[in-house]
Protein backbone atom coordinates (compact mmCIF):
# COMPACT_ATOMS: atom_id res chain seq x y z
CA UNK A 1 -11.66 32.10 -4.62
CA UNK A 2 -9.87 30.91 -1.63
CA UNK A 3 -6.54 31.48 -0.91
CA UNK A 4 -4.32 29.34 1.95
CA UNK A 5 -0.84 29.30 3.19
CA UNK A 6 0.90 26.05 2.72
CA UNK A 7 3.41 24.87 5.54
CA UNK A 8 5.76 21.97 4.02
CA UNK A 9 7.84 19.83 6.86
CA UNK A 10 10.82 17.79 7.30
CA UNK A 11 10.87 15.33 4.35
CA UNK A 12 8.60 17.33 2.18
CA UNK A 13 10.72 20.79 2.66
CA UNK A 14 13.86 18.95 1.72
CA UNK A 15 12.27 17.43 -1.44
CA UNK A 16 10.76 20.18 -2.68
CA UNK A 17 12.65 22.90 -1.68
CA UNK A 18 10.23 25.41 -0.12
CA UNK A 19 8.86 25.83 3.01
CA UNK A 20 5.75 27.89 2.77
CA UNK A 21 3.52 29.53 0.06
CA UNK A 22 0.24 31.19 -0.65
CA UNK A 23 -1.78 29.56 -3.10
CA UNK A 24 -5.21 31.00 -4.42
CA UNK A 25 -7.17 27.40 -4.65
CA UNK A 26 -7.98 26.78 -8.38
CA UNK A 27 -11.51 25.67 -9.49
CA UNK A 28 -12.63 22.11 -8.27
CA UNK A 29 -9.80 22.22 -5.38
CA UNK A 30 -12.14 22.84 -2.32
CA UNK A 31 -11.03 19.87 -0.01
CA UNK A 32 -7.77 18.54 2.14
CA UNK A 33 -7.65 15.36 -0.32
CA UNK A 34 -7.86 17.94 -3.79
CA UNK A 35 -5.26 19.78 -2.92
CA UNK A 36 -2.89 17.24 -1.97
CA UNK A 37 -4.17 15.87 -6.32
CA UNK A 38 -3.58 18.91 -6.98
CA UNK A 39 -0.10 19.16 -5.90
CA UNK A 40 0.55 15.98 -7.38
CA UNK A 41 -0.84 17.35 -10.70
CA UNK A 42 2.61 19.29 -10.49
CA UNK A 43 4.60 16.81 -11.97
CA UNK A 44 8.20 15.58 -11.08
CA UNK A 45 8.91 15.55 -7.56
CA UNK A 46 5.18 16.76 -6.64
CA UNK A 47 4.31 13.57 -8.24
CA UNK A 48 6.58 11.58 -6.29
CA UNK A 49 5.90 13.19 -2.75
CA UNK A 50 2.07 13.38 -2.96
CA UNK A 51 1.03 9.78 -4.67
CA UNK A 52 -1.63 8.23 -3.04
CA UNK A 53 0.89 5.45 -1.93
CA UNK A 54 3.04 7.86 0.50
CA UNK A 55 2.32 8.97 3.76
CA UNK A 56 1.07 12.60 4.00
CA UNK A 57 -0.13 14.05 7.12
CA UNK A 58 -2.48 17.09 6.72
CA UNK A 59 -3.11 19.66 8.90
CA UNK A 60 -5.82 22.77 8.56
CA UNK A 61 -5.13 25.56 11.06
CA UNK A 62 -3.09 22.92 13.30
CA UNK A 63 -5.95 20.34 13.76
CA UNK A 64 -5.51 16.96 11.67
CA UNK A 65 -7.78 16.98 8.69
CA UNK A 66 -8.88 14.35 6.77
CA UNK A 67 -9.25 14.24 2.72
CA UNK A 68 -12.86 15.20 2.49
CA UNK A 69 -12.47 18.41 5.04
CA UNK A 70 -13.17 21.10 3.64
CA UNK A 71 -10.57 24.14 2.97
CA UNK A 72 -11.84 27.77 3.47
CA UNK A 73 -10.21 31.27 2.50
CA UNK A 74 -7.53 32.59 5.09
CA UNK A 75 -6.69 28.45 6.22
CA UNK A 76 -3.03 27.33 7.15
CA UNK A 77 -2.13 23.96 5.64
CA UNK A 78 0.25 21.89 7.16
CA UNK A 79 1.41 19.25 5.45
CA UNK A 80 4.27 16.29 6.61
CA UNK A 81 5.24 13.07 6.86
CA UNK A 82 4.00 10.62 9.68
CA UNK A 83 6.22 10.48 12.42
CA UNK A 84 6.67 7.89 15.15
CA UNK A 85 8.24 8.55 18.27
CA UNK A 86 10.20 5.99 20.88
């Protein structure tokens, strides 16, 4: 089993109140776009934060990653809202 450390930012963080953890990837979660279900699968404000209808930006080991990449043991997970700049 793979295990990755999960980096929550700015909106995210607030709403969920934690910044980082290590999670050992359950069965079936082996890409970018199953973990963000899975998080979902969390219920409650995991719900809210990762439906399909918000904006989630994911990053694996600080390159932008896209739901079907895959995740491997040891990754870093970023995930955050989009941001727009002026």
């Amino acid at each position: 089993m793979a295990t990755v450390e999960i980096l929550y930012f700015a909106r995210l963080r607030e709403a969920l109140g934690v910044e980082r953890e290590q999670l050992m990837l359950p069965a079936g979660v082996g890409t970018a776009g199953q973990l963000r279900a899975y998080l979902a699968s969390r219920g409650g404000t995991w719900q809210t934060e990762f439906d399909p209808k918000r904006p989630v930006r994911i990053a694996v080991n600080q390159d932008l990653a896209h739901a079907g990449d895959p995740l491997a043991d040891g990754d870093e997970v970023a995930l955050f809202p989009p941001v727009t700049g002026g």
